[in-house]
N, C-alpha and C. Protein backbone atom coordinates (compact mmCIF):
# COMPACT_ATOMS: atom_id res chain seq x y z
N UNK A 1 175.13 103.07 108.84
CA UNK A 1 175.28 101.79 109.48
C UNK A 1 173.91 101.11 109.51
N UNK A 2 173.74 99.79 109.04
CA UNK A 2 172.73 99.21 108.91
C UNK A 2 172.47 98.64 110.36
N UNK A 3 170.92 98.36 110.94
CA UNK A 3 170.99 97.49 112.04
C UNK A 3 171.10 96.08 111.47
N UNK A 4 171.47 95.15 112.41
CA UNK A 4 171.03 93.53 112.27
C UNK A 4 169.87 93.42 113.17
N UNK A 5 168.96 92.61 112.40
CA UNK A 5 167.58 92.10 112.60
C UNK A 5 168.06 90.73 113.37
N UNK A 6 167.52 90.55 114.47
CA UNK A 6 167.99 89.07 115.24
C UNK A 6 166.58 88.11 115.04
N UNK A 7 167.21 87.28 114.60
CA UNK A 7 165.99 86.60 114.52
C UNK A 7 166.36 84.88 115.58
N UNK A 8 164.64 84.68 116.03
CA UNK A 8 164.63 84.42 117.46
C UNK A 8 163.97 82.66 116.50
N UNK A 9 164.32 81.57 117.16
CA UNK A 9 163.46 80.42 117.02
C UNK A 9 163.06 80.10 117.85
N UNK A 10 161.59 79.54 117.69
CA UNK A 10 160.62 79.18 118.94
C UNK A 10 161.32 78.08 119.89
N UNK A 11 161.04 78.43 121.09
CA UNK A 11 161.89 77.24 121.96
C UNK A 11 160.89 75.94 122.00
N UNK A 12 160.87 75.19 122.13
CA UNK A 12 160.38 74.20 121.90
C UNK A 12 160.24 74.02 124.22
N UNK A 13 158.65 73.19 124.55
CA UNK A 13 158.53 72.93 125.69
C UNK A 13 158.12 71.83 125.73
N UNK A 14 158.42 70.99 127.06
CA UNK A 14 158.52 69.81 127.64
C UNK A 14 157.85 69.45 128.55
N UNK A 15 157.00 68.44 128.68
CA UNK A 15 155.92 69.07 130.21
C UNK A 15 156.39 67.32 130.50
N UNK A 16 156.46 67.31 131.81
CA UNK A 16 156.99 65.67 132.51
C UNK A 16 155.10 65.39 132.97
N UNK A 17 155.17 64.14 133.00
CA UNK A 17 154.12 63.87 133.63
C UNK A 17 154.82 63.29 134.87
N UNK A 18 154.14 63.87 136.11
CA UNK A 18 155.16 63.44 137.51
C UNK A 18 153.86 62.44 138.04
N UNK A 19 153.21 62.28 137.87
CA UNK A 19 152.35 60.61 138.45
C UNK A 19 151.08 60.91 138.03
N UNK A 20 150.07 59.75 137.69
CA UNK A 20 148.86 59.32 137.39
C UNK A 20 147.94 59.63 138.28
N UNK A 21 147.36 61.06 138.36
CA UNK A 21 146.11 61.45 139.49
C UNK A 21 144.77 60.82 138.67
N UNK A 22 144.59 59.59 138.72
CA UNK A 22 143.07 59.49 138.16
C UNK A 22 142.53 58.37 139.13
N UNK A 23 141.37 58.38 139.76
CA UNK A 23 140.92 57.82 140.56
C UNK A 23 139.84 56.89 140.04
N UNK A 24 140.18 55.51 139.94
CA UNK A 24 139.24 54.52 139.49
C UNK A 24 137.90 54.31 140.46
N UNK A 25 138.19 53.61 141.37
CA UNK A 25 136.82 53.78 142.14
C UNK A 25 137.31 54.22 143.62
N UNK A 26 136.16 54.40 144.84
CA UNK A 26 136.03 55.31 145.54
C UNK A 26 134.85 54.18 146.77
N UNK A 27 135.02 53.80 147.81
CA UNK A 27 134.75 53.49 148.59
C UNK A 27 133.51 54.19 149.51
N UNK A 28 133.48 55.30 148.64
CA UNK A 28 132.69 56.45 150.07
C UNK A 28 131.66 57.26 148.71
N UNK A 29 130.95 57.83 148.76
CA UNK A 29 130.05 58.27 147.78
C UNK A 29 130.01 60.31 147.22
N UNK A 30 130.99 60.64 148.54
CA UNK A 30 131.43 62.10 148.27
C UNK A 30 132.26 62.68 149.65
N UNK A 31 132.88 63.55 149.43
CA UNK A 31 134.07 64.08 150.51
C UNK A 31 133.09 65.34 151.38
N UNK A 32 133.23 65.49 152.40
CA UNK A 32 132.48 66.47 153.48
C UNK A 32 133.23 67.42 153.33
N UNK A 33 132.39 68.65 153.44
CA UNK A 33 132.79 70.08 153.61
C UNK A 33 132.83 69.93 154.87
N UNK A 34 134.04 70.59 155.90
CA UNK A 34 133.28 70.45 157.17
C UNK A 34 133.23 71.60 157.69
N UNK A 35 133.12 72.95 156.63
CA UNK A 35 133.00 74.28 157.43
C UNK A 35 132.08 74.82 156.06
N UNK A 36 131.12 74.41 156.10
CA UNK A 36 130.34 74.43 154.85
C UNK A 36 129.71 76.17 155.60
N UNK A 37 129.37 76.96 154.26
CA UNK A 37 129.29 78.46 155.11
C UNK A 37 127.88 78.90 153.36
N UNK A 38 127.26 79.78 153.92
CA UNK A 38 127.05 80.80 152.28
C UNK A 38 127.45 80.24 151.23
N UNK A 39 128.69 81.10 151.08
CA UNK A 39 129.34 80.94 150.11
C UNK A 39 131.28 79.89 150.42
N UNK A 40 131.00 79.51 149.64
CA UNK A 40 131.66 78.16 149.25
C UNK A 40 132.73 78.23 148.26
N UNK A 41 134.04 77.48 148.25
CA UNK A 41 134.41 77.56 147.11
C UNK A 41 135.10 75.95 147.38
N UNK A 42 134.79 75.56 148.04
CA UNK A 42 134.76 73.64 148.37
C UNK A 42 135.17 72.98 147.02
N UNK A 43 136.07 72.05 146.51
CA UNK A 43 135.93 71.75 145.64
C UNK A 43 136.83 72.47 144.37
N UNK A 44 136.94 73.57 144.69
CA UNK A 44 137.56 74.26 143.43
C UNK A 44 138.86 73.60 142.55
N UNK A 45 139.51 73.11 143.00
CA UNK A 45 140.15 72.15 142.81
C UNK A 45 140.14 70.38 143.89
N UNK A 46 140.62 69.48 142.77
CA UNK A 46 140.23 68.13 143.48
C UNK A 46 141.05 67.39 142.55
N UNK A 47 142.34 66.58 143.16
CA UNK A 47 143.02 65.74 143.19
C UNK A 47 143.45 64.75 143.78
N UNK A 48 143.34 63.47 142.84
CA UNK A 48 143.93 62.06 143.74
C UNK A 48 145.44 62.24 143.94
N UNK A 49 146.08 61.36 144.68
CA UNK A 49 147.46 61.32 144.49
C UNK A 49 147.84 59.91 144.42
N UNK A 50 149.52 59.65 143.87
CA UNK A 50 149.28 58.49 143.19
C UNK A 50 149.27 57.46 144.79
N UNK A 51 148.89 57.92 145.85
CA UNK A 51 148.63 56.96 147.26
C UNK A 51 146.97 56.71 147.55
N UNK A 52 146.64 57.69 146.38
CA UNK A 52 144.86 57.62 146.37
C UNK A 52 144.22 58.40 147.33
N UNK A 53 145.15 58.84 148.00
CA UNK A 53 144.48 60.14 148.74
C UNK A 53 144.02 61.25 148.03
N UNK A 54 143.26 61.99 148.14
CA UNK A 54 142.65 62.88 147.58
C UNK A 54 142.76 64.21 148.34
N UNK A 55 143.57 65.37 147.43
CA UNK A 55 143.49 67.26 148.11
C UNK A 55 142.31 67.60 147.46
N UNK A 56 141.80 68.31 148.05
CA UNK A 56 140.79 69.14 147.79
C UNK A 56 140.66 71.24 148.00
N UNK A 57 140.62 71.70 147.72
CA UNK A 57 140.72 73.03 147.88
C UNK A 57 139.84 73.95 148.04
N UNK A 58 139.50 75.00 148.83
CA UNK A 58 138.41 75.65 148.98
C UNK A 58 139.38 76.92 149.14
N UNK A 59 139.64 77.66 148.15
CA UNK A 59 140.51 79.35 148.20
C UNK A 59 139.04 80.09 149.10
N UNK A 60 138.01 79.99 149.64
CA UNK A 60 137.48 81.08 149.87
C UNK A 60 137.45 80.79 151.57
N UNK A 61 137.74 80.00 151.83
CA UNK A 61 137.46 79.53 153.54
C UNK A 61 138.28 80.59 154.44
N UNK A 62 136.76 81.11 155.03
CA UNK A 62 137.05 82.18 156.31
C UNK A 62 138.18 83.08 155.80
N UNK A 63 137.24 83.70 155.35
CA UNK A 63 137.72 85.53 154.82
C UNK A 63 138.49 85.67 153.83
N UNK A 64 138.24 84.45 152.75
CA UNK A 64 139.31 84.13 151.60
C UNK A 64 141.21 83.71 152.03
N UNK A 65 141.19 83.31 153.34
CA UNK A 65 142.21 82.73 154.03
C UNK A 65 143.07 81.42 152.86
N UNK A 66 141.78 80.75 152.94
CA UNK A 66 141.86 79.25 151.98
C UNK A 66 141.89 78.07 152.90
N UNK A 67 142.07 77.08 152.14
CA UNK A 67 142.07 75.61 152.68
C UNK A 67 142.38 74.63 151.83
N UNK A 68 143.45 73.82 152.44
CA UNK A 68 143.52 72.64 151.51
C UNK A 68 143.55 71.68 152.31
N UNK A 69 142.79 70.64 152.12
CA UNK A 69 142.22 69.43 152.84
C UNK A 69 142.92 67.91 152.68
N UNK A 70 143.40 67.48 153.00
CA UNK A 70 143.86 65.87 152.95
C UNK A 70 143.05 65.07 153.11
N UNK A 71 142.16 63.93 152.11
CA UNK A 71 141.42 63.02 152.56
C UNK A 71 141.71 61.84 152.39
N UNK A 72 141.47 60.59 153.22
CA UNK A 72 141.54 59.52 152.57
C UNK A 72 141.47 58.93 151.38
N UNK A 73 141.99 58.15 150.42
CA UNK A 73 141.39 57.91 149.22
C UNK A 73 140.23 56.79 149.53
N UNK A 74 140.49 55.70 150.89
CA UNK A 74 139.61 54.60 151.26
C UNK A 74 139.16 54.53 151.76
N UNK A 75 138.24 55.67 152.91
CA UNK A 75 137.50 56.13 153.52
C UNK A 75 136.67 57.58 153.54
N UNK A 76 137.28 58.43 152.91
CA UNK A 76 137.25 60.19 152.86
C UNK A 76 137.28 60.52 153.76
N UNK A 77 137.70 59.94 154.78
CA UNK A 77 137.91 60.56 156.34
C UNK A 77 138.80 61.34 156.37
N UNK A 78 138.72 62.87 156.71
CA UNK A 78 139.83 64.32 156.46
C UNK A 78 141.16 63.73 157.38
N UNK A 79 142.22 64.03 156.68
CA UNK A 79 143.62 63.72 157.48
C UNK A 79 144.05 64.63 157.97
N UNK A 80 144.43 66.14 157.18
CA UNK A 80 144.62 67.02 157.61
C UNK A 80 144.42 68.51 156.83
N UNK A 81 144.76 69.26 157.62
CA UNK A 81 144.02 70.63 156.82
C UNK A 81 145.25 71.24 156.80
N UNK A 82 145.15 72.45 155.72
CA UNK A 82 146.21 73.48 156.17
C UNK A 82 145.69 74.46 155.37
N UNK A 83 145.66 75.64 156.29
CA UNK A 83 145.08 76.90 156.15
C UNK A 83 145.61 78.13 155.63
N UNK A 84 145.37 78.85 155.53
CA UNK A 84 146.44 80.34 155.19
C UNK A 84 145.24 81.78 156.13
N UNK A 85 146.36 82.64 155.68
CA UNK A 85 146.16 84.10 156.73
C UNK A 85 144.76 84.58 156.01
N UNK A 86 144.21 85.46 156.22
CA UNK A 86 143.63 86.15 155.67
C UNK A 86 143.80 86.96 154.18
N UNK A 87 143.05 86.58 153.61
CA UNK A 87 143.20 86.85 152.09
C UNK A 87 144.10 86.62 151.26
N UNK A 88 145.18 85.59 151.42
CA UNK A 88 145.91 84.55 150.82
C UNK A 88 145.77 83.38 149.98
N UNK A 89 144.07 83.17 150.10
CA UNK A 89 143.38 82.50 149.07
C UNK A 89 143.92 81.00 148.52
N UNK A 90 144.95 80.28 149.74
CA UNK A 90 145.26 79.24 149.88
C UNK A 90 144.82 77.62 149.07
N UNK A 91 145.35 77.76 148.07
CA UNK A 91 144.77 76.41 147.43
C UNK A 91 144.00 76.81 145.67
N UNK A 92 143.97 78.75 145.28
CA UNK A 92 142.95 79.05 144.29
C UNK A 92 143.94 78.64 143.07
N UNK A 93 145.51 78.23 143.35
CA UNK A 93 146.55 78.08 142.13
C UNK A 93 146.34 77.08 141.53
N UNK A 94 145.07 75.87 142.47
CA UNK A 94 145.05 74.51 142.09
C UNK A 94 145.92 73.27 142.69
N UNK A 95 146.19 72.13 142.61
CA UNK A 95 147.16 71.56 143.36
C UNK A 95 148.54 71.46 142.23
N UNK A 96 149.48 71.45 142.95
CA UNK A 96 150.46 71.28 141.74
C UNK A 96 151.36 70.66 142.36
């Protein structure tokens, strides 16, 4: 008995673009760390959104917990934070 060989065709992928994160200009000259420490990972990721607010990410904040930051896009004044547990590294996936 012979086997059959299956033969596979490449799937073909589709990526949506779900809104325009690019930030033309900027009112304020840079965004505040406001638990600036040693070591840092501030910044690791940084995205506008299409309301011009800007996330920002720091996976290493307080004990590799993480942080992701909400800022104004027209002031950089922080809106809100949200944190994770200890060593959950909150925000290192990037924003998505």
């Amino acid at each position: 008995m012979r086997a059959h060989k299956q033969h596979r065709l490449p799937t073909s992928c589709q990526i949506e673009i779900l809104e325009d994160r690019t930030l033309l200009t900027a009112a304020f000259s840079e965004l505040a760390n406001l638990h600036p420490s040693d070591f840092t990972d501030f910044g690791h990721s940084v995205v506008t959104l299409s309301t011009g607010n800007i996330v920002v990410t720091d996976p290493s904040y307080n004990n590799w917990s993480g942080a992701v930051y909400l800022f104004s896009g027209e002031s950089g004044e922080l809106i809100s934070t949200l944190t994770g547990d200890s060593y959950e590294q909150i925000g290192s996936g990037g924003v998505t």
